[in-house]
Every structure is written in structure tokens, then in C-alpha cells.
PDB file of N, CA and C in Angstrom:
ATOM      1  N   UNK A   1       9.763  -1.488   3.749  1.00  0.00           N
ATOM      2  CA  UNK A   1       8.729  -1.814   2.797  1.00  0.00           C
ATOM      3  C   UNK A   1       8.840  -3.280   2.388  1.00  0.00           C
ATOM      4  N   UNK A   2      10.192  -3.377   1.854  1.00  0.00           N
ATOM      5  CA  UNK A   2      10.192  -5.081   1.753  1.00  0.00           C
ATOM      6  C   UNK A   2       9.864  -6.506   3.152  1.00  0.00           C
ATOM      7  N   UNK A   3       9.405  -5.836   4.159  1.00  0.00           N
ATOM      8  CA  UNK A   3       9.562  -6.293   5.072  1.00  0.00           C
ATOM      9  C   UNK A   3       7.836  -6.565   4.924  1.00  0.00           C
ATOM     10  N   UNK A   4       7.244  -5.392   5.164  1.00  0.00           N
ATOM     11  CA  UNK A   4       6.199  -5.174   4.472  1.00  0.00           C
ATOM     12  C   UNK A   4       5.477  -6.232   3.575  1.00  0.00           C
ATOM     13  N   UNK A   5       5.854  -6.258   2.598  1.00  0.00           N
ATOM     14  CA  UNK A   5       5.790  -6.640   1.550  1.00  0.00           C
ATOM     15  C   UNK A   5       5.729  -8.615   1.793  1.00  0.00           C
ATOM     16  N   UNK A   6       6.755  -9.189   2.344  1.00  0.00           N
ATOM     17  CA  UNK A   6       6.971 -10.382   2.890  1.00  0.00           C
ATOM     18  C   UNK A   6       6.045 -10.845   3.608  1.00  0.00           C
ATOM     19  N   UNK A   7       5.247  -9.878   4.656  1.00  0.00           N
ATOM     20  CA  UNK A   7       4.339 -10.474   5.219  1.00  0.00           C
ATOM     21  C   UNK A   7       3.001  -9.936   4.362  1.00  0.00           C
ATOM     22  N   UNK A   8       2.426  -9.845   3.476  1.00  0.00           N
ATOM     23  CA  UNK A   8       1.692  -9.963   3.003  1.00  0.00           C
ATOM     24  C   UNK A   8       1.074 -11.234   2.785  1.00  0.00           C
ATOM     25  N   UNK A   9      -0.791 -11.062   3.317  1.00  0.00           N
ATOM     26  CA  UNK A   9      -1.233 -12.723   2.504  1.00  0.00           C
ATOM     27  C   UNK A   9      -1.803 -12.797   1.543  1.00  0.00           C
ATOM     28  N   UNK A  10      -1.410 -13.996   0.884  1.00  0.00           N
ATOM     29  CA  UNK A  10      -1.564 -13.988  -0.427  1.00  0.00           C
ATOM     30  C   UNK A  10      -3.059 -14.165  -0.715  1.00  0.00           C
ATOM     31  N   UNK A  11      -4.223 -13.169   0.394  1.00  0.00           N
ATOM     32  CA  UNK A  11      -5.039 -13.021  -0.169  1.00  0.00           C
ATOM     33  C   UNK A  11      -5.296 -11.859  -0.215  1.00  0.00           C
ATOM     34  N   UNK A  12      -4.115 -10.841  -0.248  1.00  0.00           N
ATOM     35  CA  UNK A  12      -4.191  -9.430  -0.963  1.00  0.00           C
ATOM     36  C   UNK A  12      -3.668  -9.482  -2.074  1.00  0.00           C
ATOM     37  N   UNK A  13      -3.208 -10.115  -3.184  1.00  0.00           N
ATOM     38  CA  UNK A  13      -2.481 -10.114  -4.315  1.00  0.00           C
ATOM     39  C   UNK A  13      -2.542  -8.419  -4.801  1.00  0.00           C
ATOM     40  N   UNK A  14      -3.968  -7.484  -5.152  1.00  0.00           N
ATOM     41  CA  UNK A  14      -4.227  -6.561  -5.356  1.00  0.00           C
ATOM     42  C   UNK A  14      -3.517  -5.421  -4.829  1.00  0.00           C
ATOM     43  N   UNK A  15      -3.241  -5.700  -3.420  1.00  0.00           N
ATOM     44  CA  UNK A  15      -2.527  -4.522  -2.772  1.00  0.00           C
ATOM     45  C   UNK A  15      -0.989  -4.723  -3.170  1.00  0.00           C
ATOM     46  N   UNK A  16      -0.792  -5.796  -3.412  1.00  0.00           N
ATOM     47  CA  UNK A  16       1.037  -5.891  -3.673  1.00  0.00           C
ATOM     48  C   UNK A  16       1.152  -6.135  -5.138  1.00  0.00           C
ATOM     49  N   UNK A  17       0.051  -5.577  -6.134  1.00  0.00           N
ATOM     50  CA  UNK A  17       0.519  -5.184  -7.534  1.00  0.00           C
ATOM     51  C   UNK A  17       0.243  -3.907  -7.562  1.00  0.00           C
ATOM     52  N   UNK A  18      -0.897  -3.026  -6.893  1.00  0.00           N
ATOM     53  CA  UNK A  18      -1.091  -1.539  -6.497  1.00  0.00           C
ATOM     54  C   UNK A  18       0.177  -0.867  -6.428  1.00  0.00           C
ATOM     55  N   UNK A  19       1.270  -1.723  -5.154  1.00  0.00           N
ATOM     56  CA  UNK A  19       2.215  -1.340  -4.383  1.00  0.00           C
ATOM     57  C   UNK A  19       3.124  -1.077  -5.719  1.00  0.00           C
ATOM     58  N   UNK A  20       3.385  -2.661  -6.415  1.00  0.00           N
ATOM     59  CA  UNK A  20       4.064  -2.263  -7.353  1.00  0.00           C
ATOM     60  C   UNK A  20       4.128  -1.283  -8.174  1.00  0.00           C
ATOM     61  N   UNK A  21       2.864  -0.878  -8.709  1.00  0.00           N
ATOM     62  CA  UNK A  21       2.586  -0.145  -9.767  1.00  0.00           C
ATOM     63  C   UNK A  21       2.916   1.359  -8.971  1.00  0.00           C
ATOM     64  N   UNK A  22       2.344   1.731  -7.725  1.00  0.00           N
ATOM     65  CA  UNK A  22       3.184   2.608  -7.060  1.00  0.00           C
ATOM     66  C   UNK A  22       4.363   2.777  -7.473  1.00  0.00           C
ATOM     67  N   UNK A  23       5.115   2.398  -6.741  1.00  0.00           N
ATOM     68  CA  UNK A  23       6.560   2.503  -6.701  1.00  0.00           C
ATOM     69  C   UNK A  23       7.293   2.722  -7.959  1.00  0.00           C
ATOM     70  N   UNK A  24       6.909   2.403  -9.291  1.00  0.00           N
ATOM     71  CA  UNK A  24       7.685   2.530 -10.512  1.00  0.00           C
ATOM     72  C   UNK A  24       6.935   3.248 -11.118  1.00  0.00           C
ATOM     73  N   UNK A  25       5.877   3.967 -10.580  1.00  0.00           N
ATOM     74  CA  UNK A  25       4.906   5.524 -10.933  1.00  0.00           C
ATOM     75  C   UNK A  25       5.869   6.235 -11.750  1.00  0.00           C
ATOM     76  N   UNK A  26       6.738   6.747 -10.467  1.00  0.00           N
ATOM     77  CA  UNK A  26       7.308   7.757 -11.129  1.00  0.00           C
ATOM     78  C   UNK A  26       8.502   7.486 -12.064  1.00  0.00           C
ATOM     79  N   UNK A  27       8.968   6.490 -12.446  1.00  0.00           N
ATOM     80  CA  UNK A  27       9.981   6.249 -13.361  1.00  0.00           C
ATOM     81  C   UNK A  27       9.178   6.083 -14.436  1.00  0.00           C
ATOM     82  N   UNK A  28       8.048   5.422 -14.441  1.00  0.00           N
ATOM     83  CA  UNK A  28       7.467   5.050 -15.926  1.00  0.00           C
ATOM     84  C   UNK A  28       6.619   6.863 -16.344  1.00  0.00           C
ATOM     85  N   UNK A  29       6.257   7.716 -15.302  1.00  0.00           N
ATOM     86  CA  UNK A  29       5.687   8.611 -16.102  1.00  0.00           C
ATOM     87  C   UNK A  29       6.888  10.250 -16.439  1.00  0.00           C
ATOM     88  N   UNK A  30       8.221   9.818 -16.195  1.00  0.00           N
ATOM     89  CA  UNK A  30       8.677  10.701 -16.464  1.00  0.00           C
ATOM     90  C   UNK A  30       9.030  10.494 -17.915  1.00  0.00           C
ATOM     91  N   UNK A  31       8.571   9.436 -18.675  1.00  0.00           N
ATOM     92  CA  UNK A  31       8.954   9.516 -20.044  1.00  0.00           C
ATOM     93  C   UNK A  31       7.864   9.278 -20.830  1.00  0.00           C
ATOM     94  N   UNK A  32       6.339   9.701 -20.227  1.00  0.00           N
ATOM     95  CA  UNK A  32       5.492   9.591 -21.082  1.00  0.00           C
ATOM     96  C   UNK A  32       4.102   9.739 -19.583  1.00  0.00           C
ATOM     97  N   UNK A  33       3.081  10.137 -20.390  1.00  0.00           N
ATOM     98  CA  UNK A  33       1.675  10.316 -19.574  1.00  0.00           C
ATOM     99  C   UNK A  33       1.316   8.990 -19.083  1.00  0.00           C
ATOM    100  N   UNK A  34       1.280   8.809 -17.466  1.00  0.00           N
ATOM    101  CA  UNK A  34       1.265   7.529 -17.161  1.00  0.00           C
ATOM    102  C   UNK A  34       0.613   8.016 -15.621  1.00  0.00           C
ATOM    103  N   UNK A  35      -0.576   7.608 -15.617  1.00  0.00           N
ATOM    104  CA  UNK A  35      -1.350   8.189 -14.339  1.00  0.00           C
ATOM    105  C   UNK A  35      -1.209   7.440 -13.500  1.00  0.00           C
ATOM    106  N   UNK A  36      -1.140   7.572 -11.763  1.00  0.00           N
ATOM    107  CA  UNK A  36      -0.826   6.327 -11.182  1.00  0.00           C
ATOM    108  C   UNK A  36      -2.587   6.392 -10.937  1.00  0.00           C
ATOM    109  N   UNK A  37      -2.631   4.831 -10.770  1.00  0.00           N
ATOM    110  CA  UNK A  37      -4.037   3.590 -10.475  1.00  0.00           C
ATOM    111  C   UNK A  37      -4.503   4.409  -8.566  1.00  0.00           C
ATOM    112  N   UNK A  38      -5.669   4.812  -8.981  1.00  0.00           N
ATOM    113  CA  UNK A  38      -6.240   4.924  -7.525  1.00  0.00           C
ATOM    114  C   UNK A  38      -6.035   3.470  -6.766  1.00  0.00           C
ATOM    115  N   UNK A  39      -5.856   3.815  -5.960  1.00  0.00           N
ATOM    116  CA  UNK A  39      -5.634   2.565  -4.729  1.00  0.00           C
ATOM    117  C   UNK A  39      -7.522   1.608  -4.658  1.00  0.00           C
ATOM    118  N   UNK A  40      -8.472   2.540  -4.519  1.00  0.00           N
ATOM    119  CA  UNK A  40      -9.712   2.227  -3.975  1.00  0.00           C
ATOM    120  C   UNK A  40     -10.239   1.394  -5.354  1.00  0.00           C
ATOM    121  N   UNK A  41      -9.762   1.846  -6.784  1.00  0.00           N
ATOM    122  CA  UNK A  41     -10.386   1.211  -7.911  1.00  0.00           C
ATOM    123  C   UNK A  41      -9.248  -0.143  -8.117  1.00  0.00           C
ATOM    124  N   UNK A  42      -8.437  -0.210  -7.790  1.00  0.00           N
ATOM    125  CA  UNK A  42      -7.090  -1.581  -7.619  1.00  0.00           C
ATOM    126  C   UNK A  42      -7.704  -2.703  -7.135  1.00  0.00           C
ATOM    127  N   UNK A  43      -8.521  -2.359  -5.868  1.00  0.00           N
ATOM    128  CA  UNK A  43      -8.625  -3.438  -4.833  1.00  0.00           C
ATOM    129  C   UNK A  43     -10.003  -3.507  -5.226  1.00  0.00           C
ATOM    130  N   UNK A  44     -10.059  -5.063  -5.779  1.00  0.00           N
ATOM    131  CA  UNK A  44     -11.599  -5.813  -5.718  1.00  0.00           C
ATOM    132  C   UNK A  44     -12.199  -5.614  -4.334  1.00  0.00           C
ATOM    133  N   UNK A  45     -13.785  -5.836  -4.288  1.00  0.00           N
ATOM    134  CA  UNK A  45     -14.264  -5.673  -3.361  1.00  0.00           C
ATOM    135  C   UNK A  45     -14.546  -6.754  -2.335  1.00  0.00           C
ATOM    136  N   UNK A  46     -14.353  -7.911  -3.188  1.00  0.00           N
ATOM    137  CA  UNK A  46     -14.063  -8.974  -1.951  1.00  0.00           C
ATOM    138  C   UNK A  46     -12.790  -9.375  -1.587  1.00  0.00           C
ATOM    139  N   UNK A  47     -11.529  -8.492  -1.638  1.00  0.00           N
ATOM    140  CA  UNK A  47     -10.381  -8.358  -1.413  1.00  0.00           C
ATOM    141  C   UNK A  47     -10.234  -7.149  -0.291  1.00  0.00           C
ATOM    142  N   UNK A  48     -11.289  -6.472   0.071  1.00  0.00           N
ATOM    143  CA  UNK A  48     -11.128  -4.848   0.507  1.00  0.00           C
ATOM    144  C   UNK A  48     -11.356  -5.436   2.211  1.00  0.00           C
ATOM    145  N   UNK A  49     -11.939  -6.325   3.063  1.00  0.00           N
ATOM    146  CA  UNK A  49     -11.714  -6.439   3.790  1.00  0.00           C
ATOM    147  C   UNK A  49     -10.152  -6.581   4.880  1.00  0.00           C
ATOM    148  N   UNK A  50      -9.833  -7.415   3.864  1.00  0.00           N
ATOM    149  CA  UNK A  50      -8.793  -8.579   4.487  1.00  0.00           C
ATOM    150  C   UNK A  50      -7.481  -7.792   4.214  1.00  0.00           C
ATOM    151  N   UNK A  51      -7.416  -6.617   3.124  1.00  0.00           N
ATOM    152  CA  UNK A  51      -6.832  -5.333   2.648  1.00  0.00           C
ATOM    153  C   UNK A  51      -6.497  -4.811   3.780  1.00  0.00           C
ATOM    154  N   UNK A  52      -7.643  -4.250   3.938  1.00  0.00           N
ATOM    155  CA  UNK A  52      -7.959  -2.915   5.112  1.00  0.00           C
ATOM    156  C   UNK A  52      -7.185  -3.472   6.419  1.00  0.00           C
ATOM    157  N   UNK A  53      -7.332  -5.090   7.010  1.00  0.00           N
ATOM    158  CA  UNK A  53      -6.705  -5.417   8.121  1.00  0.00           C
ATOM    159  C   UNK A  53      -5.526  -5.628   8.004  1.00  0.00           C
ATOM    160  N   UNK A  54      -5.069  -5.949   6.746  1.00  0.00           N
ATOM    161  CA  UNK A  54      -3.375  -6.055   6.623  1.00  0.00           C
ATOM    162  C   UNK A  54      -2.693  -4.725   6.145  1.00  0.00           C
ATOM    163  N   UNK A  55      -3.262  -4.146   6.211  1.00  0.00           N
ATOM    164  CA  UNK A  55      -2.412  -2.404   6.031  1.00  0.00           C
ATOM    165  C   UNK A  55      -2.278  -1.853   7.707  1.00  0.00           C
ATOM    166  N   UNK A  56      -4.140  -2.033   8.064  1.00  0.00           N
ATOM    167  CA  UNK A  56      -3.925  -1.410   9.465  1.00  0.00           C
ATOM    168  C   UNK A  56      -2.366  -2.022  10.402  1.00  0.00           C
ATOM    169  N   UNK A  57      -2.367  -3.578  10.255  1.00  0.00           N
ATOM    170  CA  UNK A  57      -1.242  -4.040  10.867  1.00  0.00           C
ATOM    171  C   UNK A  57       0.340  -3.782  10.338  1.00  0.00           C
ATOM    172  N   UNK A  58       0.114  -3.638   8.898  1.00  0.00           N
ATOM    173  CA  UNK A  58       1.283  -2.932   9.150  1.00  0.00           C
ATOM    174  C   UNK A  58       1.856  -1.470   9.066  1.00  0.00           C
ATOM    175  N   UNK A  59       0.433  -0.832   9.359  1.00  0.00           N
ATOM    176  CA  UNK A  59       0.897   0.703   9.883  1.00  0.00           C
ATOM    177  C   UNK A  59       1.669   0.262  11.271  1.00  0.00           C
ATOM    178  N   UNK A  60       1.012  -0.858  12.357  1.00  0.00           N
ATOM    179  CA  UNK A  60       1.094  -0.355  13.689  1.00  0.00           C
ATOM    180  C   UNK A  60       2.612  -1.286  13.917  1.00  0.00           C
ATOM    181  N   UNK A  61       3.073  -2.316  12.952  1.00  0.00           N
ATOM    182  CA  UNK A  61       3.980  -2.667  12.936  1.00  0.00           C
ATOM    183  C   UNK A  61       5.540  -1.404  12.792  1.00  0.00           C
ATOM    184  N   UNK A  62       4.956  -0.603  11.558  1.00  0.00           N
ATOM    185  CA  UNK A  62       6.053   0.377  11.162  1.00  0.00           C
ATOM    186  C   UNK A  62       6.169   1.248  12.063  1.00  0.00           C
ATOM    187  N   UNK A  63       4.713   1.952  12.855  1.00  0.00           N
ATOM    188  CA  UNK A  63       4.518   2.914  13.753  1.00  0.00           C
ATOM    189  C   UNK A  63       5.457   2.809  14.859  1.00  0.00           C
ATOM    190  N   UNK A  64       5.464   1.394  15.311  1.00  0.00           N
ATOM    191  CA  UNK A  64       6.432   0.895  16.340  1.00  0.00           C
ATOM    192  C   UNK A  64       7.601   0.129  16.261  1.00  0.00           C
ATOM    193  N   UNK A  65       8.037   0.673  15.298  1.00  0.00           N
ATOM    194  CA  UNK A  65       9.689   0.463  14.202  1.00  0.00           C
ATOM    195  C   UNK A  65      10.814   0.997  15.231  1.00  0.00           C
ATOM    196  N   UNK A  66      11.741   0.218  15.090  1.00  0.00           N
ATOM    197  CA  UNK A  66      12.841   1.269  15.759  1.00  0.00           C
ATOM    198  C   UNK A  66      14.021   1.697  14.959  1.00  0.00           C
ATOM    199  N   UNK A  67      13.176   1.869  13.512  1.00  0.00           N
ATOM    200  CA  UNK A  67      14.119   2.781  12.704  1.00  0.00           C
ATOM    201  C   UNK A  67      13.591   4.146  12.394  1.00  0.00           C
ATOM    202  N   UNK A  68      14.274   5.122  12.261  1.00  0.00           N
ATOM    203  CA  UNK A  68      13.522   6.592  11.716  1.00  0.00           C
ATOM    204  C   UNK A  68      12.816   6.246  10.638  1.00  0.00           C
ATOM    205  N   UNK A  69      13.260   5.559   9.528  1.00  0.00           N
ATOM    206  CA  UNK A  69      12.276   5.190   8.582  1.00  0.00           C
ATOM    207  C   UNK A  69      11.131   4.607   8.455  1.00  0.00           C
ATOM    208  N   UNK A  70      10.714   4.086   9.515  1.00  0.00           N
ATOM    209  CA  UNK A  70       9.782   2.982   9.406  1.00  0.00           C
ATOM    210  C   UNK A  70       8.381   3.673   9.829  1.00  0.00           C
ATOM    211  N   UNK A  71       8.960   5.021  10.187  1.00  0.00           N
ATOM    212  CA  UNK A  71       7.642   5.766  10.154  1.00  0.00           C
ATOM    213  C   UNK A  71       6.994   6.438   9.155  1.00  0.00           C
ATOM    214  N   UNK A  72       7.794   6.384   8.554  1.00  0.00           N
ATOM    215  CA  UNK A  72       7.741   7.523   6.926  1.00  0.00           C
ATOM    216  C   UNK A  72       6.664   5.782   6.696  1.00  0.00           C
ATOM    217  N   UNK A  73       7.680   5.150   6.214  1.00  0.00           N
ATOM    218  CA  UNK A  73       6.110   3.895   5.924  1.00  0.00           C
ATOM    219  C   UNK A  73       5.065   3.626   6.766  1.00  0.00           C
ATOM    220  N   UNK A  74       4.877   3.817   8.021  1.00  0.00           N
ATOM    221  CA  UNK A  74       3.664   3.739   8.519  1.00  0.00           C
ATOM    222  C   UNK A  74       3.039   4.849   8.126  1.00  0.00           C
ATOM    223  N   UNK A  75       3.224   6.164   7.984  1.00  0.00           N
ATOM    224  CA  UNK A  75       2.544   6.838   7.469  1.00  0.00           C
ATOM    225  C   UNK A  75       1.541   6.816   6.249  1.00  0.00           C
ATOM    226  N   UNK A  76       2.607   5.982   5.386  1.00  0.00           N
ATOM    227  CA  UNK A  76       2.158   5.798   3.742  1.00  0.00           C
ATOM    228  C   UNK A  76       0.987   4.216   4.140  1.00  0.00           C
ATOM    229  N   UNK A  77       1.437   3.795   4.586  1.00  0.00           N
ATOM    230  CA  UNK A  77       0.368   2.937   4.846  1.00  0.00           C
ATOM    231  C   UNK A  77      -0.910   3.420   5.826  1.00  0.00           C
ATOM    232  N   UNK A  78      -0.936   4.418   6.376  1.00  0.00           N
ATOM    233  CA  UNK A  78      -1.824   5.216   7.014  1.00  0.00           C
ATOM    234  C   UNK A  78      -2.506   5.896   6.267  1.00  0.00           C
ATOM    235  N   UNK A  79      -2.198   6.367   5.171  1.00  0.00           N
ATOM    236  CA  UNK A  79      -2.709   7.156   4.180  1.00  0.00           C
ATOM    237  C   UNK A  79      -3.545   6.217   3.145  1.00  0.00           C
ATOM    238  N   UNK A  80      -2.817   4.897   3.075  1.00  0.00           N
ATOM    239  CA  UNK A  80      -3.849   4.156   2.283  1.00  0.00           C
ATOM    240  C   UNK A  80      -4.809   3.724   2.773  1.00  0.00           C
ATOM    241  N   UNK A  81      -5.013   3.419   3.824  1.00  0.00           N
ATOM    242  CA  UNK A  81      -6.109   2.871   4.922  1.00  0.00           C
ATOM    243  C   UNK A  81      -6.900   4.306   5.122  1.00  0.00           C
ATOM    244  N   UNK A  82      -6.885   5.242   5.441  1.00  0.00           N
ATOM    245  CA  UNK A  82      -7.454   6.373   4.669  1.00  0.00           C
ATOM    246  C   UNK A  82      -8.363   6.625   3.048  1.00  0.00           C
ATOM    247  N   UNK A  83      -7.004   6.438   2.430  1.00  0.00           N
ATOM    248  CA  UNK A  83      -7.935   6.116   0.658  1.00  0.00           C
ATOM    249  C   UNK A  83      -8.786   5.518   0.737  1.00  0.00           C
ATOM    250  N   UNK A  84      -8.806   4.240   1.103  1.00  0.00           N
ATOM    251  CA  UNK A  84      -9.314   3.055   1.333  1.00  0.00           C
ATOM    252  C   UNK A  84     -11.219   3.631   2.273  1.00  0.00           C
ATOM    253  N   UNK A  85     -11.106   4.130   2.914  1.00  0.00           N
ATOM    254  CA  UNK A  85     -12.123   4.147   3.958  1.00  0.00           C
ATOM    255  C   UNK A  85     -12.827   5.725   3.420  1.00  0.00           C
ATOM    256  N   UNK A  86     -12.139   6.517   2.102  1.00  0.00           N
ATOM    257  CA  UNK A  86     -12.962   7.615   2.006  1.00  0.00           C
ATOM    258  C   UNK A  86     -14.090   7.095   0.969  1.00  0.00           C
ATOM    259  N   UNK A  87     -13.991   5.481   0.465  1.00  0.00           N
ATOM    260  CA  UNK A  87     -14.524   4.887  -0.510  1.00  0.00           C
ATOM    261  C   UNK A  87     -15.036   5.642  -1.951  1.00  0.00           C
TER     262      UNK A  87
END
């Protein structure tokens, strides 16, 4: 993910505060009602292109990982590119 994360361009800012807000979901709502942020309402709409192509790449980056893990994240990034496209 941090790998991930590094190659991001900094004209997704949206997807890598999403990400953030992900990831500390579940620590911040086990001590109080704390809904996680739909992915599709996160990402401005003139951000949703350039989104959509930097997730697809790094699904196919993780997809073709040569760690067991790196599929579990292509997945999750498969799933957002999904969110993403049920609009």
C-alpha cells in the first residue's frame, strides 16, 4: 500500500485523503459513531478521471506483485475502481 501510495500523482490528492480516512475507519469508529466517507462522494469530479487511471494501474501493478499480499491490495483497489464506475 505504501508503495501504492508513493506513486500517486499529486493530481489525485482526494484519493490519498479517502485512503487515509479509510485506513483509520476503524480505529476512530470503535470509540464513537464514525461512518466511513463513500469513496464516489470523496472524489471531485474533475479529479474522477485521472482517479480512475491511477487505481486501474495500480490494481495491475499489485495484480502482478510477487508477494501473496499484493493481491489482497489489488483487489481493494479493484473494488474501488468498481465504486467508482457504479457512480
Amino acid at each position: 500500500m505504501h508503495r501504492a501510495v508513493l506513486l500517486l500523482p499529486k493530481g489525485v490528492p482526494d484519493l490519498l485523503e479517502w485512503m487515509d480516512h479509510a485506513a483509520t475507519w476503524q480505529t476512530r469508529r470503535l470509540a464513537e459513531s464514525y461512518p466511513l466517507r463513500n469513496l464516489r462522494d470523496a472524489i471531485a469530479t474533475s479529479n474522477l478521471e485521472l482517479t480512475t487511471s491511477f487505481i486501474s494501474s495500480a490494481t495491475l501493478l499489485f495484480r502482478d506483485g510477487d508477494q501473496p499480499e499484493a493481491r489482497t491490495v489489488a483487489q481493494f483497489f479493484a473494488a474501488m475502481t468498481a465504486t467508482l464506475a457504479e457512480g
